[in-house]
C-alpha atoms as a PDB file:
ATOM      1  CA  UNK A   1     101.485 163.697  48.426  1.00  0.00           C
ATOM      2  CA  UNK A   2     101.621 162.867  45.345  1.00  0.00           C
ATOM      3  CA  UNK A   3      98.280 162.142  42.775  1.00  0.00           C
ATOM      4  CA  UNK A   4      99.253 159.112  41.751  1.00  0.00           C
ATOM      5  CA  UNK A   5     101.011 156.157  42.476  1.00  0.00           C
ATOM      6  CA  UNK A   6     104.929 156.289  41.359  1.00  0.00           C
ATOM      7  CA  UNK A   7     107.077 153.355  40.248  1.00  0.00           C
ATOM      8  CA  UNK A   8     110.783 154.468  41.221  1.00  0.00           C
ATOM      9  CA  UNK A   9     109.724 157.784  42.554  1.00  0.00           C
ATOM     10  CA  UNK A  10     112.767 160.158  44.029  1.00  0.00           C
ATOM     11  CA  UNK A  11     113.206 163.385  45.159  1.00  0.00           C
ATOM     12  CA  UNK A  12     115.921 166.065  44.557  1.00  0.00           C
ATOM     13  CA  UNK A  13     116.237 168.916  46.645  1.00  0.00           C
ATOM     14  CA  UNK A  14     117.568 171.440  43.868  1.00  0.00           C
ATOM     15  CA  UNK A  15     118.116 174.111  46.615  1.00  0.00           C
ATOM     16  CA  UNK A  16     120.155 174.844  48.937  1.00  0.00           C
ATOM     17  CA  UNK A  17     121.904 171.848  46.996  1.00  0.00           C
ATOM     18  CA  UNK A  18     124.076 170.707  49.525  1.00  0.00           C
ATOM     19  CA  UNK A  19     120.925 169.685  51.914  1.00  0.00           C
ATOM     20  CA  UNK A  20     120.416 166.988  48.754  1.00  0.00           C
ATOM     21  CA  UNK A  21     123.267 164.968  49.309  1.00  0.00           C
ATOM     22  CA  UNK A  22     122.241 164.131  53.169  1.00  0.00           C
ATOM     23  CA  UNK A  23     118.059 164.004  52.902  1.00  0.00           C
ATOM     24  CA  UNK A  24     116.224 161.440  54.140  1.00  0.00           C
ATOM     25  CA  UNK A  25     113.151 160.584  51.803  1.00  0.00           C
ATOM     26  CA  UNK A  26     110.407 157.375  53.399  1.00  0.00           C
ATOM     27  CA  UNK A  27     107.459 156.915  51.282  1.00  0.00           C
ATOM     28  CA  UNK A  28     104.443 154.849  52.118  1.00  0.00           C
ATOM     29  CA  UNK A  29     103.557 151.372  51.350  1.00  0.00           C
ATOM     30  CA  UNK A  30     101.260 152.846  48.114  1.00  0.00           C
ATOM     31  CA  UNK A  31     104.103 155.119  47.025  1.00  0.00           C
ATOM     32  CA  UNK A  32     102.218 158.028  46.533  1.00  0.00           C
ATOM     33  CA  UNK A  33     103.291 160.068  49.404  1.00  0.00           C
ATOM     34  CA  UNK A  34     106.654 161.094  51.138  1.00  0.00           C
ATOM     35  CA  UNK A  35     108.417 162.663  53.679  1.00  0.00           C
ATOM     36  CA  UNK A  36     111.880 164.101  53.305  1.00  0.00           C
ATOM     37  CA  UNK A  37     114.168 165.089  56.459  1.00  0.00           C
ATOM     38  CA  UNK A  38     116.722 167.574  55.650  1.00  0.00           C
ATOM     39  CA  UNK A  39     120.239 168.560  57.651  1.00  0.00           C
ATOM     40  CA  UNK A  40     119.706 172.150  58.219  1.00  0.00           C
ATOM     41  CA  UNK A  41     115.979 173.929  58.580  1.00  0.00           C
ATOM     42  CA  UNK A  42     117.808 177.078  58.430  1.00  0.00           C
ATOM     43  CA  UNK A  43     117.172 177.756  54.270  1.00  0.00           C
ATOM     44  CA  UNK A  44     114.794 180.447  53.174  1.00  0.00           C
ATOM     45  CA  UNK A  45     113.582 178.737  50.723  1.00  0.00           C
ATOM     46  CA  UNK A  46     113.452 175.502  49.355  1.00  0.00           C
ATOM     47  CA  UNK A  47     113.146 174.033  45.723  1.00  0.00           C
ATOM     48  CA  UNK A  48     112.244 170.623  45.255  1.00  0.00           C
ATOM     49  CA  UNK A  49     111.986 168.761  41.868  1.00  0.00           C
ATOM     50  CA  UNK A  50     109.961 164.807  41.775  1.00  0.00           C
ATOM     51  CA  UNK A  51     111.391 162.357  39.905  1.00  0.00           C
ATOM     52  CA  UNK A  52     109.770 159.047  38.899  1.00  0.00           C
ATOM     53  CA  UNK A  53     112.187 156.435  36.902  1.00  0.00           C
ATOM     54  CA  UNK A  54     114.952 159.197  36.445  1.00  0.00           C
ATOM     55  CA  UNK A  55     112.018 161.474  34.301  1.00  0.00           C
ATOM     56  CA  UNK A  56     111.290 164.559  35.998  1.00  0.00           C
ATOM     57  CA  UNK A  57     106.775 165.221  36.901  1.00  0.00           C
ATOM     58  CA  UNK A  58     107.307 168.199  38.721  1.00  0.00           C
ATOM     59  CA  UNK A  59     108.846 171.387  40.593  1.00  0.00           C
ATOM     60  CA  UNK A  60     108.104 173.010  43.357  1.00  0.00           C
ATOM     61  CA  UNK A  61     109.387 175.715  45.883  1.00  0.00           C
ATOM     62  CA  UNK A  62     108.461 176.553  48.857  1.00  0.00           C
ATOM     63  CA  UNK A  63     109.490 180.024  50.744  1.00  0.00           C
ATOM     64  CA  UNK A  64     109.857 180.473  54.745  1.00  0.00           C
ATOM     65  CA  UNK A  65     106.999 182.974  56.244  1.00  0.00           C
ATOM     66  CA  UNK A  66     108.851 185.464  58.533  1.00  0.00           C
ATOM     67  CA  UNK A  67     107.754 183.868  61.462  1.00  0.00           C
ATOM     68  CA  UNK A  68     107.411 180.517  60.838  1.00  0.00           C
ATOM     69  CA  UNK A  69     109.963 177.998  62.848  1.00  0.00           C
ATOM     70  CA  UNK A  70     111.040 174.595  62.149  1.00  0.00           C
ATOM     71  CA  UNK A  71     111.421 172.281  65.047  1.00  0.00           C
ATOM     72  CA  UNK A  72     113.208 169.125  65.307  1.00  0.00           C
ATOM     73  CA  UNK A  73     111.685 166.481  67.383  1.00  0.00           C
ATOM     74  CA  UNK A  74     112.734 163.070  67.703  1.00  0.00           C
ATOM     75  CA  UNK A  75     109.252 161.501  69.201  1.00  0.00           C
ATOM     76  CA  UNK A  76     108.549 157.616  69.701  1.00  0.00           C
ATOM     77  CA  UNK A  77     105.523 156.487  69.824  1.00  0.00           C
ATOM     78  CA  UNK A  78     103.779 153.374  71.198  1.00  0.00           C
ATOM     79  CA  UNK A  79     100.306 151.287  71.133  1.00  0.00           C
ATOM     80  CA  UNK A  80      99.313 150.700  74.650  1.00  0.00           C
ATOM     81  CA  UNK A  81      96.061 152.004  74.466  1.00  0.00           C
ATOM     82  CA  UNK A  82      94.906 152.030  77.865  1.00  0.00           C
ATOM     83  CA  UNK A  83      98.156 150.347  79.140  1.00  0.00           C
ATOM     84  CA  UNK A  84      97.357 146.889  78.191  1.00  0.00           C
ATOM     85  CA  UNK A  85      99.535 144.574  75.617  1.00  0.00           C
ATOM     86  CA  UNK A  86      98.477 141.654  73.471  1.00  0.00           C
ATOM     87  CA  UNK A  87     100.213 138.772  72.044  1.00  0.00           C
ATOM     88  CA  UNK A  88      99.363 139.385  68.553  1.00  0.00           C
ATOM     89  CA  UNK A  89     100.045 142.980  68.320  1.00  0.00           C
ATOM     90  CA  UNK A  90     102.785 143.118  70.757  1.00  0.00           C
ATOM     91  CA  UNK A  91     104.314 146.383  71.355  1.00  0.00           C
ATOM     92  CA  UNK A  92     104.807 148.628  68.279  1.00  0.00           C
ATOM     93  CA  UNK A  93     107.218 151.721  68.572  1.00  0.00           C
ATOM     94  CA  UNK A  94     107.182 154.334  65.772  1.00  0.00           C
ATOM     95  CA  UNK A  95     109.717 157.165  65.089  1.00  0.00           C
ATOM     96  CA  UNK A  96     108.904 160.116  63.857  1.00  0.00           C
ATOM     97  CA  UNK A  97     111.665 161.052  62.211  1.00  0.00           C
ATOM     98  CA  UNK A  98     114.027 158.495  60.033  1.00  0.00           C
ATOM     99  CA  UNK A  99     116.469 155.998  62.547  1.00  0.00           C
ATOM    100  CA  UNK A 100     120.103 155.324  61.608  1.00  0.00           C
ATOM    101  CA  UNK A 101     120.683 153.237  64.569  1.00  0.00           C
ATOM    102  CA  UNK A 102     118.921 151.548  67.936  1.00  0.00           C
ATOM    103  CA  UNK A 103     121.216 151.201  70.956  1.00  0.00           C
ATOM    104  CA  UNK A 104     119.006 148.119  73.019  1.00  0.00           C
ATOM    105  CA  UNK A 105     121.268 148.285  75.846  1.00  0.00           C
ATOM    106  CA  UNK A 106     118.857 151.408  76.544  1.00  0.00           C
ATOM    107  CA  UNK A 107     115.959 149.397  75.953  1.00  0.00           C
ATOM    108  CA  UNK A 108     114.593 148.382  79.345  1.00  0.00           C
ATOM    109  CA  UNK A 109     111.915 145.863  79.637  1.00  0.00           C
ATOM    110  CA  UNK A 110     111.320 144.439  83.108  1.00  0.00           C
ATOM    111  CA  UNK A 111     108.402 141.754  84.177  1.00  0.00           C
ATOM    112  CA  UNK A 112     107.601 142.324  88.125  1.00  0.00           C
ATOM    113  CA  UNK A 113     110.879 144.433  88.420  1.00  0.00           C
ATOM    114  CA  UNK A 114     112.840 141.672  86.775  1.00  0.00           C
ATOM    115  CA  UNK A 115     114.652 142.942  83.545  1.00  0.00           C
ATOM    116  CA  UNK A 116     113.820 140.622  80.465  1.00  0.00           C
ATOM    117  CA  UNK A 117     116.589 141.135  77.567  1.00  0.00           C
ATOM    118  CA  UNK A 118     115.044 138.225  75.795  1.00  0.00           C
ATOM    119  CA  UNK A 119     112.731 140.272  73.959  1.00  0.00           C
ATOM    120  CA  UNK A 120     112.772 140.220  69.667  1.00  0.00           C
ATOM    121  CA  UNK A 121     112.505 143.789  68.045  1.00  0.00           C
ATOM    122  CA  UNK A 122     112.622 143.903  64.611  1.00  0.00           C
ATOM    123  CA  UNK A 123     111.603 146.290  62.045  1.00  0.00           C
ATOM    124  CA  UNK A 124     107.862 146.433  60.810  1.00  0.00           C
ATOM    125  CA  UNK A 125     108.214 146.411  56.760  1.00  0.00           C
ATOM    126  CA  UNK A 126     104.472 147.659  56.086  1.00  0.00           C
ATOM    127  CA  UNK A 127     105.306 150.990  57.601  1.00  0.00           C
ATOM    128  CA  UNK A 128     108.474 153.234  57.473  1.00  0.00           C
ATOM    129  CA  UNK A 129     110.113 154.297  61.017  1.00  0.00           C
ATOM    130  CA  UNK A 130     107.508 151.572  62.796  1.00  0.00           C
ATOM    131  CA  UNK A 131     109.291 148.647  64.764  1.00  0.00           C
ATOM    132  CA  UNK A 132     107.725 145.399  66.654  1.00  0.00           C
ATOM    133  CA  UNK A 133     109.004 144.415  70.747  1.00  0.00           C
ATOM    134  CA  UNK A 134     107.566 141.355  70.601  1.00  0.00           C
ATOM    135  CA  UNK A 135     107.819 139.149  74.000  1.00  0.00           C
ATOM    136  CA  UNK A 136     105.569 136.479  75.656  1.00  0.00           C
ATOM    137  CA  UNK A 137     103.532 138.121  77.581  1.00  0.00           C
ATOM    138  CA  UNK A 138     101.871 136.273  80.455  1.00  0.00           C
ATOM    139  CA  UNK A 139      98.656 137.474  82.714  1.00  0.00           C
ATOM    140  CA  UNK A 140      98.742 139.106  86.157  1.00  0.00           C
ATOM    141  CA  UNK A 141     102.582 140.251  85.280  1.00  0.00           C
ATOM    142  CA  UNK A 142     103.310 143.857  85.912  1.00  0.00           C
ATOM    143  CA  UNK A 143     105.445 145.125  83.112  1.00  0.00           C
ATOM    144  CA  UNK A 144     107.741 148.555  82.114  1.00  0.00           C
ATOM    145  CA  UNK A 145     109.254 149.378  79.230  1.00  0.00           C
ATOM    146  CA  UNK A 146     111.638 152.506  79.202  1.00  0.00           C
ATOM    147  CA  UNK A 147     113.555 153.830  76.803  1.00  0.00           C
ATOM    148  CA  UNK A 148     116.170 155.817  78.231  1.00  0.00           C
ATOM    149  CA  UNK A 149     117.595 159.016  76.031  1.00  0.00           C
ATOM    150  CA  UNK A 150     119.616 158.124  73.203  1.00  0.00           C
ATOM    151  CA  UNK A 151     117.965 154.479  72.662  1.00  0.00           C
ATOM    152  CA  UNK A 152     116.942 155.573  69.297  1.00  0.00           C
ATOM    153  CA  UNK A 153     119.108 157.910  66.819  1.00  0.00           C
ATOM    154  CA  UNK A 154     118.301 159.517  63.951  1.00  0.00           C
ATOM    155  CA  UNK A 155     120.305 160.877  60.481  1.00  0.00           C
ATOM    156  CA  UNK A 156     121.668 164.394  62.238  1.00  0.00           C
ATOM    157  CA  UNK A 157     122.443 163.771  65.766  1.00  0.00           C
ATOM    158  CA  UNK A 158     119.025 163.727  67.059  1.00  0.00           C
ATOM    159  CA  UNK A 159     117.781 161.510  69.446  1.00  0.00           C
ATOM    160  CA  UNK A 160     114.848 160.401  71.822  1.00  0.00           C
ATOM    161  CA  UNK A 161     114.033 161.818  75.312  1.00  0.00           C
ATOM    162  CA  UNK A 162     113.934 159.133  78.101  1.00  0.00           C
ATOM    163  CA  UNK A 163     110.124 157.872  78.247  1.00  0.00           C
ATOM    164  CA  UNK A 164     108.817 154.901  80.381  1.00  0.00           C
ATOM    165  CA  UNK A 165     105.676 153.287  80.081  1.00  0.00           C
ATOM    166  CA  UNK A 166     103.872 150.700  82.388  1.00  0.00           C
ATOM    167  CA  UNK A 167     101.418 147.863  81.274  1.00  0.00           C
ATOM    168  CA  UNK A 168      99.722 144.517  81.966  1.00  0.00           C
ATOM    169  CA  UNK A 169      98.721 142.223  79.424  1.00  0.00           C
ATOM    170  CA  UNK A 170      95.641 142.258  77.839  1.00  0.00           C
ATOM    171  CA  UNK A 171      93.827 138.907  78.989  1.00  0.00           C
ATOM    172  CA  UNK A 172      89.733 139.751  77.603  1.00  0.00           C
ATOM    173  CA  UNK A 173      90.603 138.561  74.118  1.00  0.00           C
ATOM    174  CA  UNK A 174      89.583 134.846  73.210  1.00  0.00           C
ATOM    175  CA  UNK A 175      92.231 133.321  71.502  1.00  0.00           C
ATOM    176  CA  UNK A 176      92.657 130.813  69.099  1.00  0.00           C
ATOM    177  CA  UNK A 177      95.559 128.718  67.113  1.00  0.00           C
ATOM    178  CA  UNK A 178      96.091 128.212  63.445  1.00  0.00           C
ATOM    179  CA  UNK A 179      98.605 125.577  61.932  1.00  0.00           C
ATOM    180  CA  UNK A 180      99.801 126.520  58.614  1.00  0.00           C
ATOM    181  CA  UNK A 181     100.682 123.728  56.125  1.00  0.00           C
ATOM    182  CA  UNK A 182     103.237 125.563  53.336  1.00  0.00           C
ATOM    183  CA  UNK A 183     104.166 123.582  50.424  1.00  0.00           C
ATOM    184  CA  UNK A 184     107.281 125.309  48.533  1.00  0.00           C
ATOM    185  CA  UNK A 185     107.974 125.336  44.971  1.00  0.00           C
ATOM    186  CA  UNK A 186     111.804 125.632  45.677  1.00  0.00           C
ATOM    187  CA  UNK A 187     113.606 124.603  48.523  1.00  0.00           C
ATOM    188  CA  UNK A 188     116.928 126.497  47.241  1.00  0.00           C
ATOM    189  CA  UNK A 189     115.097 129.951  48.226  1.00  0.00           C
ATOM    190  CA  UNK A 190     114.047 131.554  51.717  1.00  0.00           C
ATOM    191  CA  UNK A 191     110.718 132.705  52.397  1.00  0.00           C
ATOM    192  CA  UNK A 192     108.707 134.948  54.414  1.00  0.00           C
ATOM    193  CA  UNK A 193     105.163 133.245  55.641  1.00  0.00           C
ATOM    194  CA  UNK A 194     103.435 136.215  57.170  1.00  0.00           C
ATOM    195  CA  UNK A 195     100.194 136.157  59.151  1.00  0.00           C
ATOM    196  CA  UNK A 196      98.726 139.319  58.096  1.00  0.00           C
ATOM    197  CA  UNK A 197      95.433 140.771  58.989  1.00  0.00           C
ATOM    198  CA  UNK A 198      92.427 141.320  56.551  1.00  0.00           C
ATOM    199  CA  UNK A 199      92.840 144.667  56.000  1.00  0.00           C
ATOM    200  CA  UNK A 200      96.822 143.614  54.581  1.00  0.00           C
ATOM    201  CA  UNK A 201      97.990 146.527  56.344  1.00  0.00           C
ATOM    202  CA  UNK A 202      99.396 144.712  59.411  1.00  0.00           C
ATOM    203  CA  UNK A 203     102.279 141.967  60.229  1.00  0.00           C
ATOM    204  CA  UNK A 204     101.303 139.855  62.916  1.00  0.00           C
ATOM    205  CA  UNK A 205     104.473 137.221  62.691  1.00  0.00           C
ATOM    206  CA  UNK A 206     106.535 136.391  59.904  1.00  0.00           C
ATOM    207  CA  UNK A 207     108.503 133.514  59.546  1.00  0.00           C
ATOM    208  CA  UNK A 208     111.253 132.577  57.512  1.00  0.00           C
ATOM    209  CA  UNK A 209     111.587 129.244  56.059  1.00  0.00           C
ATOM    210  CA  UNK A 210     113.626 126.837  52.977  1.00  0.00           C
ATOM    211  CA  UNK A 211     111.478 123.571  53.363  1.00  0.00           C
ATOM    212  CA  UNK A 212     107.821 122.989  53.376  1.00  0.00           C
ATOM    213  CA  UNK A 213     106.245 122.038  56.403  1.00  0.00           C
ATOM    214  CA  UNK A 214     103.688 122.866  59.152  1.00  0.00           C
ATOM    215  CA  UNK A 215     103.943 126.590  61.027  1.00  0.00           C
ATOM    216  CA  UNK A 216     101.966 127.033  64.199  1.00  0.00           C
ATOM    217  CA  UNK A 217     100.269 129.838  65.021  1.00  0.00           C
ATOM    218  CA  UNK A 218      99.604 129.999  68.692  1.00  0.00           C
ATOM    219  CA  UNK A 219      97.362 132.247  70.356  1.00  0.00           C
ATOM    220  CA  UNK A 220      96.022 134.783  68.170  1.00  0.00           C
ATOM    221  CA  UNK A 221      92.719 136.448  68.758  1.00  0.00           C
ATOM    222  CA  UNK A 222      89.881 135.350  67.111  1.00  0.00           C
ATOM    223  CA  UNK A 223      89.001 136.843  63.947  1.00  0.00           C
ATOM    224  CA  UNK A 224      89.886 137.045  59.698  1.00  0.00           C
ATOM    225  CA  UNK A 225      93.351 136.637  58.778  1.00  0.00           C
ATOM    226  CA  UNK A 226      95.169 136.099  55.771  1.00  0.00           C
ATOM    227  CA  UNK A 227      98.807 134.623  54.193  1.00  0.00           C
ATOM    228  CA  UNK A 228     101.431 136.789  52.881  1.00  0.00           C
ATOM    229  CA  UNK A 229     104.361 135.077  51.130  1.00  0.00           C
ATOM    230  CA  UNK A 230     107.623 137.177  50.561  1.00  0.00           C
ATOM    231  CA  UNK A 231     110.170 135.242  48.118  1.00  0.00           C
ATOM    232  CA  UNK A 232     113.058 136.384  50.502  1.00  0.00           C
ATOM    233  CA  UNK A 233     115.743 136.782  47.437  1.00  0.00           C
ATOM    234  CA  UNK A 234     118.644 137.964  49.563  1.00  0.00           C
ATOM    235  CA  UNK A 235     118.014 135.681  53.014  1.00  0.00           C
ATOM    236  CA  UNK A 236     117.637 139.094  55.326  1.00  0.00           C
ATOM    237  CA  UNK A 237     114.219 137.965  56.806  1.00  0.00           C
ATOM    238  CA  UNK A 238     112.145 140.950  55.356  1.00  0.00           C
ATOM    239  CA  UNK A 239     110.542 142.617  52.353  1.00  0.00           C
ATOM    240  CA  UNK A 240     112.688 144.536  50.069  1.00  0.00           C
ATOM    241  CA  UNK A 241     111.749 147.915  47.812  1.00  0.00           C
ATOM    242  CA  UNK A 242     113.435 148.095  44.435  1.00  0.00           C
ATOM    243  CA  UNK A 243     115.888 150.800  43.950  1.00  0.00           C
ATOM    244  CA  UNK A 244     116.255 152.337  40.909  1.00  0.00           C
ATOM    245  CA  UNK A 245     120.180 153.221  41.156  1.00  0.00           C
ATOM    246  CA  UNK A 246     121.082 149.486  41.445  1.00  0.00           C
ATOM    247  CA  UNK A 247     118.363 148.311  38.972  1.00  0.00           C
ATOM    248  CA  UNK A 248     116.799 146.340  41.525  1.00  0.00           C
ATOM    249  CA  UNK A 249     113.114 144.975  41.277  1.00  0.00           C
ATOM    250  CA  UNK A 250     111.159 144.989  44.761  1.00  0.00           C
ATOM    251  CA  UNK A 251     111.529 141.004  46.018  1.00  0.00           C
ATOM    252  CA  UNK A 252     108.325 139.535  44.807  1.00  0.00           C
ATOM    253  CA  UNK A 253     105.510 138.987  47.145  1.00  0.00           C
ATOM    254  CA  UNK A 254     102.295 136.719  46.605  1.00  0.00           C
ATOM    255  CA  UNK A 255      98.482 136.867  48.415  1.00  0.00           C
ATOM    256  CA  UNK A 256      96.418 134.133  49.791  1.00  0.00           C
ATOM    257  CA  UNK A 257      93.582 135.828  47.892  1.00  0.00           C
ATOM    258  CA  UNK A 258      91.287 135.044  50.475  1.00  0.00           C
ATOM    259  CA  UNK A 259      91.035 135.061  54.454  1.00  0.00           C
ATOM    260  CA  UNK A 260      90.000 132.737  56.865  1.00  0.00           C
ATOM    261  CA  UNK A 261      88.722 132.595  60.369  1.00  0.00           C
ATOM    262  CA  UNK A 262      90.959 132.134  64.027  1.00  0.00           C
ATOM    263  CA  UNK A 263      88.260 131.238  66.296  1.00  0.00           C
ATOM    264  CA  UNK A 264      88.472 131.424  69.762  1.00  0.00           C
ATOM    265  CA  UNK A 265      89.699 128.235  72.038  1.00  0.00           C
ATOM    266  CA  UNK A 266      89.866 126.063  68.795  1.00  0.00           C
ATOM    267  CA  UNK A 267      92.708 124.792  66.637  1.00  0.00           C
ATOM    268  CA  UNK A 268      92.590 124.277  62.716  1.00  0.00           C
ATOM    269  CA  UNK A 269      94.892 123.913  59.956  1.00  0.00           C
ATOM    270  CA  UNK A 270      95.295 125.575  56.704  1.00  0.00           C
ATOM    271  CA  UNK A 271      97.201 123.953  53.224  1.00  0.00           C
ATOM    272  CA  UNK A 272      99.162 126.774  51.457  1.00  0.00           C
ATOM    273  CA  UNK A 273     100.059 126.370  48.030  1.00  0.00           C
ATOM    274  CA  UNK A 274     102.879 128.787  47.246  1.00  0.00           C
ATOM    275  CA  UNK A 275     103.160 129.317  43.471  1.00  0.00           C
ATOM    276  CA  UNK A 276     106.632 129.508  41.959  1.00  0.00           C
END
């Protein structure tokens, strides 16, 4: 961690050098905090130098006790607390290490022994290594989801184990429907109109859109919500960090500044001004 927020922050691993050139750094949403994955967990010692906008804060090495090991485990986690689903959180799948690639062909989701391919998964933007299966879920369905070995891959030939989980959809939430009416300042541009919750740590849909117009929001469970609005520069349907090797700013993004109420069994509409 760091102890403070950083604009561009980057890390260099000064030695062994060569484990620099292959790291994998993720840093949370506040950017003052990382994680770096290296090739080889073989050094004796490591020395690490912080960066923020190319200037250097700080240096730091750490040495190898005699007996300490360094495993690697490529674990994925999920959120079926008490093996139930909903339709607003869906299923959320988080890697513990970095992932280069996601073979779905090794994704199994079946409803009453039927396999379902028809299921979105898409990577959750708020949180590095997280991803979303979203599907609908309907009551009294028996479901499975397994992820057979090699479904996720990470950066140096790691992989998951095969893990299957079974689940039922949570039907004791009261649900409720929003209609979103989004009036754009420019129809030239894509945007993101996310449904976030009120803590504006959590995605529950985005959508992507170029004209204004009304966006449903079926079946969410009661409770405060607010709008997040991403102004989509490059048209790849999520938010995008800066990078300070290409010079590029983080794509905007702009707050509701205020949250409003999904109550259960009723429908109500919303008017969303989104500035320019």
């Amino acid at each position: 961690a760091f102890n403070k927020t950083l604009k561009n922050p980057d890390i260099v691993i000064a030695h062994p050098k060569e484990l620099d050139e292959t790291k994998q750094i993720t840093y949370n949403p506040t950017r003052d905090s990382a994680s770096v994955w290296l090739s080889d967990l073989t050094f004796d010692s490591l020395k690490v130098r912080i960066l923020d906008d190319g200037n250097m804060l700080d240096s730091v090495t750490m040495r190898r006790g005699r007996n300490e090991k360094y495993d690697r485990d490529f674990i994925i986690l999920d959120n079926l607390s008490g093996n139930k689903v909903t339709r607003v959180k869906h299923i959320q799948l988080s890697a513990g290490s970095p992932v280069q690639s996601i073979d779905r062909s090794k994704i199994v989701l079946t409803e009453d022994s039927i396999p379902r391919t028809n299921y979105q998964l898409a990577k959750d933007t708020t949180a590095p290594g997280k991803y979303i299966l979203r599907y609908n879920w309907r009551p009294k369905r028996n479901y499975q989801l397994t992820l057979e070995e090699g479904a996720f891959l990470g950066f140096f030939g790691d992989k998951n184990k095969s893990v299957s989980k079974s689940f039922t959809m949570n039907e004791t939430e009261n649900f409720g429907d929003i209609v979103l009416d989004v009036n754009l300042p420019d129809t030239n541009h894509q945007y993101l109109v996310q449904l976030i919750n009120e803590k504006m740590d959590f995605i529950h849909r985005s959508v992507p859109i170029r004209k204004s117009g009304k966006i449903p929001f079926r079946q969410f469970p009661g409770g405060k919500y607010t709008i997040r609005i991403v102004y989509d520069e490059n048209n790849n349907g999520e938010w995008d960090s800066g990078d300070v090797y290409q010079k590029r700013q983080p794509e905007r993004v702009w707050y509701l500044g205020r949250t409003f109420i999904i109550r259960a069994n009723w429908e109500q509409e919303e008017i969303i001004q989104v500035p320019e």
